[in-house]
C-alpha atoms as a PDB file:
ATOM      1  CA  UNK A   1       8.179  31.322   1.757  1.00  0.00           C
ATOM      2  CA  UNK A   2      11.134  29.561   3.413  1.00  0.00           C
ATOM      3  CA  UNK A   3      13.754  27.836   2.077  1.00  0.00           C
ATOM      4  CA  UNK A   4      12.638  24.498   2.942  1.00  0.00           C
ATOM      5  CA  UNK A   5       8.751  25.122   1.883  1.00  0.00           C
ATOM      6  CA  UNK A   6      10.012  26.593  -1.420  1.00  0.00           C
ATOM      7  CA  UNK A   7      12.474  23.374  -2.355  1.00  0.00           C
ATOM      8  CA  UNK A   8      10.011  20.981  -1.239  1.00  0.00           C
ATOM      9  CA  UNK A   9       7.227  22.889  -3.688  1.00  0.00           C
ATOM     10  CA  UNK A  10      10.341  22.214  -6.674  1.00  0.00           C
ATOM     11  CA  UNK A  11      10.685  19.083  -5.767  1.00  0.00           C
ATOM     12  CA  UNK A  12       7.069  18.195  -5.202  1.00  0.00           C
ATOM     13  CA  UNK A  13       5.737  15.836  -2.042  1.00  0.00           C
ATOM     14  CA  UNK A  14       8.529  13.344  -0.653  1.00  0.00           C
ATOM     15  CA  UNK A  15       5.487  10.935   1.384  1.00  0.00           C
ATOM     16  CA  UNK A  16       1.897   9.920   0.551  1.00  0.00           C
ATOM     17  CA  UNK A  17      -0.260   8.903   3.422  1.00  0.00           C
ATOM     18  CA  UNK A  18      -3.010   6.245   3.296  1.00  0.00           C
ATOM     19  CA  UNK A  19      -5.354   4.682   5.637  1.00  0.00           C
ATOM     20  CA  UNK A  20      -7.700   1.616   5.889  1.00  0.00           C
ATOM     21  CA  UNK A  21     -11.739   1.942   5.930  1.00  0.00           C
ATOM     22  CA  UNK A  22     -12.342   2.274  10.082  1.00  0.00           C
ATOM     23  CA  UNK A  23      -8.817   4.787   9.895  1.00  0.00           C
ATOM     24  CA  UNK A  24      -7.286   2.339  13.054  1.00  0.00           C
ATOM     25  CA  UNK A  25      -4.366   2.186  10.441  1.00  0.00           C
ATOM     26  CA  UNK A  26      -2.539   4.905   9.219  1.00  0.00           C
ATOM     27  CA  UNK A  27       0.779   4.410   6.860  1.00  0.00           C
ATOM     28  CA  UNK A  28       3.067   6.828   4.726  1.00  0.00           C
ATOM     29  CA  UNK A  29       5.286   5.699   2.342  1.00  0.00           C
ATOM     30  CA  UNK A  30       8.077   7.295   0.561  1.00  0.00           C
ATOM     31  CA  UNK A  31       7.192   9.152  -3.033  1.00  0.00           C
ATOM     32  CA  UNK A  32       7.793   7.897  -5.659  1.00  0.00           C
ATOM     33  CA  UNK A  33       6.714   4.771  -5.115  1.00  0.00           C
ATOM     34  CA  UNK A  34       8.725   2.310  -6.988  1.00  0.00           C
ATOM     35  CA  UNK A  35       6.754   1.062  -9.129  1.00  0.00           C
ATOM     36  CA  UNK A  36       2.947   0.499  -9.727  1.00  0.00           C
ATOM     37  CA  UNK A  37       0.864  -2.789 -11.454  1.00  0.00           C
ATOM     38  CA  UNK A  38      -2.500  -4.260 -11.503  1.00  0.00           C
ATOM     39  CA  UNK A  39      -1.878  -8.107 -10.069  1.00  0.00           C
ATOM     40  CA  UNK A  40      -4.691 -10.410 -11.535  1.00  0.00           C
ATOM     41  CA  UNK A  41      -3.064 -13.405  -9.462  1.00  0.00           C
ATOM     42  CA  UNK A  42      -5.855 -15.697  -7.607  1.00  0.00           C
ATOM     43  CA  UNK A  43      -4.491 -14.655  -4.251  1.00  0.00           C
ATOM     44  CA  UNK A  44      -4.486 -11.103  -4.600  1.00  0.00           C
ATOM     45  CA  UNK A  45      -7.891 -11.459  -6.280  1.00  0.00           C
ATOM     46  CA  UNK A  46      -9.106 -13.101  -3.402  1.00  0.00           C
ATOM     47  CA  UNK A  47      -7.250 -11.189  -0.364  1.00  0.00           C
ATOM     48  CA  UNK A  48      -8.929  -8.316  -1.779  1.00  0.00           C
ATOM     49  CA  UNK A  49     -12.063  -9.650  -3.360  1.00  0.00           C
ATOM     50  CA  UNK A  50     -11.761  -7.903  -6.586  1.00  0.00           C
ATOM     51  CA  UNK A  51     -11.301  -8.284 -10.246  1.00  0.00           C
ATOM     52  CA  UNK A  52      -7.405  -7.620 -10.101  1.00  0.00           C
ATOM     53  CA  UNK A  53      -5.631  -5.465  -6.839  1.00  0.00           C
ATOM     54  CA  UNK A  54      -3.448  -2.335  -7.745  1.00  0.00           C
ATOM     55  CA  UNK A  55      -0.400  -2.245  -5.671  1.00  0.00           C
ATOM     56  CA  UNK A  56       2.216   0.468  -5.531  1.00  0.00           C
ATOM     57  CA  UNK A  57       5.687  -0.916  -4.439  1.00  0.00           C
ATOM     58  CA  UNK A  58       8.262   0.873  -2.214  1.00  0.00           C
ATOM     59  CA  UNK A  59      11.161   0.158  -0.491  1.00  0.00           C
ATOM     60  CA  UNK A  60      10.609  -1.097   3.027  1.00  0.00           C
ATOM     61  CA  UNK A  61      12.628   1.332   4.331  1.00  0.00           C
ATOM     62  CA  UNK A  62      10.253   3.826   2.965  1.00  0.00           C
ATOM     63  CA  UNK A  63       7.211   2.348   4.346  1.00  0.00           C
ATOM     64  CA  UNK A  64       6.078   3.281   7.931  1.00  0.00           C
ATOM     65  CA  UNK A  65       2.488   2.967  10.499  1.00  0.00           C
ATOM     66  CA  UNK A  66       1.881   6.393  11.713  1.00  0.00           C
ATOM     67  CA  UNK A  67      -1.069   5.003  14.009  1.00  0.00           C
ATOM     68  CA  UNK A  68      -2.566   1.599  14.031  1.00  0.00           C
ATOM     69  CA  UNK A  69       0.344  -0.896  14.485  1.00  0.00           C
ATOM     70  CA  UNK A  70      -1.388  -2.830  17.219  1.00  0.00           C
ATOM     71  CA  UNK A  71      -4.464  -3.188  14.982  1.00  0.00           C
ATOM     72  CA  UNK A  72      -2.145  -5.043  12.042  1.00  0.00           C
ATOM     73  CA  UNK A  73      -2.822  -7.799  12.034  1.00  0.00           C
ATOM     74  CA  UNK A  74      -0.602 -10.523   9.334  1.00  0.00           C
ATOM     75  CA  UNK A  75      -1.235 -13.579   7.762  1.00  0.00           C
ATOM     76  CA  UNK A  76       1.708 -15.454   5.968  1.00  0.00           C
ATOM     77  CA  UNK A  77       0.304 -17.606   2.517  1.00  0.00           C
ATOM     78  CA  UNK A  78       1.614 -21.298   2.901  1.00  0.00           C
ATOM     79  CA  UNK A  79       3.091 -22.269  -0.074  1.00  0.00           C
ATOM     80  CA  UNK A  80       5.043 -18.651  -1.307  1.00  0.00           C
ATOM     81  CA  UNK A  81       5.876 -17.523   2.025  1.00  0.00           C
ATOM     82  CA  UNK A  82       4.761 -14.049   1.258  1.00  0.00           C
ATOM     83  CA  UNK A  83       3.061 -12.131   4.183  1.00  0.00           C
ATOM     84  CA  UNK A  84      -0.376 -10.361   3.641  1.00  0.00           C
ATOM     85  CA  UNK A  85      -1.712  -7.509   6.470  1.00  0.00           C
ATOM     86  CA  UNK A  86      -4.360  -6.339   6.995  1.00  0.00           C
ATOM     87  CA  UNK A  87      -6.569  -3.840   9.372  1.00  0.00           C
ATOM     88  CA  UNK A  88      -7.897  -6.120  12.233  1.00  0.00           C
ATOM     89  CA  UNK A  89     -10.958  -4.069  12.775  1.00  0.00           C
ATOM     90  CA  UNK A  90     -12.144  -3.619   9.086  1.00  0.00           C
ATOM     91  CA  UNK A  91     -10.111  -6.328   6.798  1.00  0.00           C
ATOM     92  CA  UNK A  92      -8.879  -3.913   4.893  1.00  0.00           C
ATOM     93  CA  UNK A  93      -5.935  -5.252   3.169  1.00  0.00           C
ATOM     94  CA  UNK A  94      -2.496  -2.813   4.381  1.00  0.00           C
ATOM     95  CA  UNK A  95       0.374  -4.308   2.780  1.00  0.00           C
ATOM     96  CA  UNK A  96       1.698  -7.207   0.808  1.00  0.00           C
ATOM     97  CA  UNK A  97       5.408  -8.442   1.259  1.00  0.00           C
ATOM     98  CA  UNK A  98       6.884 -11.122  -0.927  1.00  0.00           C
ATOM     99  CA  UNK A  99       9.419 -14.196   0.671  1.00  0.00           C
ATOM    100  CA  UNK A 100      11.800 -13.145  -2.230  1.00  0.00           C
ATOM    101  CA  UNK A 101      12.081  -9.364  -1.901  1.00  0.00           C
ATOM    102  CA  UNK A 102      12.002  -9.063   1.602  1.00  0.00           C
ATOM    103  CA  UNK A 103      13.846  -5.439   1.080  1.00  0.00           C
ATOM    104  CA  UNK A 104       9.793  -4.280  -0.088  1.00  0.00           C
ATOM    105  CA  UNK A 105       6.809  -3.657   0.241  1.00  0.00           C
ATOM    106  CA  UNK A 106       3.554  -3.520  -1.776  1.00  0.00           C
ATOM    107  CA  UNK A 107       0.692  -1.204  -0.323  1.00  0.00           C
ATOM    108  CA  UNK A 108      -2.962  -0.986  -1.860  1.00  0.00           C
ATOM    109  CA  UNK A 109      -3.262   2.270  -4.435  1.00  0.00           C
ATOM    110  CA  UNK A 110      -6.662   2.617  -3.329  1.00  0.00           C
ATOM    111  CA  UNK A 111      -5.620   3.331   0.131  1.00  0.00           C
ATOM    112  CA  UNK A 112      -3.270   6.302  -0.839  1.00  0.00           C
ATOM    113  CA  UNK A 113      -5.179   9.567  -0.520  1.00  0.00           C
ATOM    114  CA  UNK A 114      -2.696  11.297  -2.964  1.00  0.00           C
ATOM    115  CA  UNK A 115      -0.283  10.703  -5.936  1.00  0.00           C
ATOM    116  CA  UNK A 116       1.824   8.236  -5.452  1.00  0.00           C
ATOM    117  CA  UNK A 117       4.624   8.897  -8.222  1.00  0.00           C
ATOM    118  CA  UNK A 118       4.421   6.108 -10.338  1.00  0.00           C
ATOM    119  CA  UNK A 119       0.841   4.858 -12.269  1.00  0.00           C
ATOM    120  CA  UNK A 120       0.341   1.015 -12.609  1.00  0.00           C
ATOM    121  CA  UNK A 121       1.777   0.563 -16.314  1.00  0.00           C
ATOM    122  CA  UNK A 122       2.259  -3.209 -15.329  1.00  0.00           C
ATOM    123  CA  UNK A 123      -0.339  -6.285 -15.306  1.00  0.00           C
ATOM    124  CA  UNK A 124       1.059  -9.272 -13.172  1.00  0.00           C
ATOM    125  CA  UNK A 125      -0.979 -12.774 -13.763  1.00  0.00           C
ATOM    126  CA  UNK A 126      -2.490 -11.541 -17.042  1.00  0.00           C
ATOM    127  CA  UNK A 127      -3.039 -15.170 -17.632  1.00  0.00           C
ATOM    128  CA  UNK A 128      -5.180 -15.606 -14.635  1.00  0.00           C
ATOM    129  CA  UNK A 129      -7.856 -12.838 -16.211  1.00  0.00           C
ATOM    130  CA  UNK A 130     -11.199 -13.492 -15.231  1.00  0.00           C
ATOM    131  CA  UNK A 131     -13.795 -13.766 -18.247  1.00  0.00           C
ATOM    132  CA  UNK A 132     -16.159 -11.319 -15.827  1.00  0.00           C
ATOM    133  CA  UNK A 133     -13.538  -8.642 -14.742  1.00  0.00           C
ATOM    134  CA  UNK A 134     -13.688  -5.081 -16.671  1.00  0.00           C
ATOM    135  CA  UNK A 135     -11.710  -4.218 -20.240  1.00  0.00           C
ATOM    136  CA  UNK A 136     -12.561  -1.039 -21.379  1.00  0.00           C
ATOM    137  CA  UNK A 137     -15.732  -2.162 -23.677  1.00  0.00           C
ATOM    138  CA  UNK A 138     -18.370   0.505 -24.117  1.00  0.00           C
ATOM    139  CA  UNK A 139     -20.909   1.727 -21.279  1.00  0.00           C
ATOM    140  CA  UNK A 140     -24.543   3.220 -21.308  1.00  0.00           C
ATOM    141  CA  UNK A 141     -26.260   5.113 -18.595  1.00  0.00           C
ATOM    142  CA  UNK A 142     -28.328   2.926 -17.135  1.00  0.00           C
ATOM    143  CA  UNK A 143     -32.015   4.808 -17.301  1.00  0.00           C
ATOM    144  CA  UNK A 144     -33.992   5.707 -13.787  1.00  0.00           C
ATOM    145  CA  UNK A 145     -30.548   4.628 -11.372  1.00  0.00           C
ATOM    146  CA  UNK A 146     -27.898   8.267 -11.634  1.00  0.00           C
ATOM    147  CA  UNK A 147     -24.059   7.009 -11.427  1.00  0.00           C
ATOM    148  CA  UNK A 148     -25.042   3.541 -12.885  1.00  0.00           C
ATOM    149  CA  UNK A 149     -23.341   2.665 -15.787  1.00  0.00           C
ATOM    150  CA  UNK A 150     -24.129  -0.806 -17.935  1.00  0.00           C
ATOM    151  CA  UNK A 151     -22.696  -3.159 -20.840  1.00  0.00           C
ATOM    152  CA  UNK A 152     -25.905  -2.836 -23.273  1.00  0.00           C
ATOM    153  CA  UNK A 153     -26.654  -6.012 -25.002  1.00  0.00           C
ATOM    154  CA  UNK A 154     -25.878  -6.218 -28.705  1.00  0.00           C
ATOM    155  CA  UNK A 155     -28.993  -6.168 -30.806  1.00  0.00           C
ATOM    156  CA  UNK A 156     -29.351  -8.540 -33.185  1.00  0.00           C
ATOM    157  CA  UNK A 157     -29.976  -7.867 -36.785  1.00  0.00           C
ATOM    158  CA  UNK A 158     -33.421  -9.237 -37.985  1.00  0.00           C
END
């Protein structure tokens, strides 16, 4: 093995790479990330159209399009300032950059193929929960549909 494999193996991977749906955007950013959280904020809920978005966070420096950077397309929220991309040709959301911390960058964890070096330990907007979204509670295979999972109703005592 060389030298440089065999550090690199020590050390583990220094880059992740991650894509959007479509694959007209391709990114890398530097590992670890910086940090990791789940952001149950209305904007993020609704830029991604999900229960919460997981970000991982990395210096800007760090961050960089291997193929796609035409197909980026950016859209900058009115009141914050902060800047949300995006894949042109699918929507699917690349990167989120706040006014305030221009120096970063916040990329999708879903988009990340591999470990990123930090897991989401934090939960930004916790008071902006939705009643509907996912906490843990107790699941039942759901009978006749494989892979479907389902909150059972409680029974109630006679």
């Amino acid at each position: 093995m060389k030298p440089a494999k065999a550090a690199e193996k020590r050390r583990g991977p220094t880059r992740a790479e991650g894509q959007c749906l479509c694959g007209a955007v391709q990114f890398e950013i530097g590992v670890p990330a910086r940090w990791a959280w789940h952001d149950h904020n209305a904007n993020s809920r609704r830029a991604h159209g999900a229960a919460y978005a997981t970000y991982v966070g990395c210096w800007r420096s760090r961050f960089r399009i291997l193929k796609g950077e035409d197909e980026v397309t950016r859209f900058t929220e009115p009141e914050s300032g902060h800047v949300r991309s995006f894949c042109s040709q699918c929507g699917t959301p690349i990167a989120y950059a706040r006014a305030h911390a221009p120096q970063m960058i916040n990329v999708p964890r879903a988009l990340i193929s591999s470990g990123a070096g930090r897991e989401p330990r934090y939960h930004i907007g916790i008071d902006q929960l939705q009643e509907w979204t996912y906490q843990g509670e107790a699941l039942s295979p759901l009978k006749g549909f494989a892979g479907v999972v389902w909150t059972r109703a409680k029974r109630k005592r006679a």
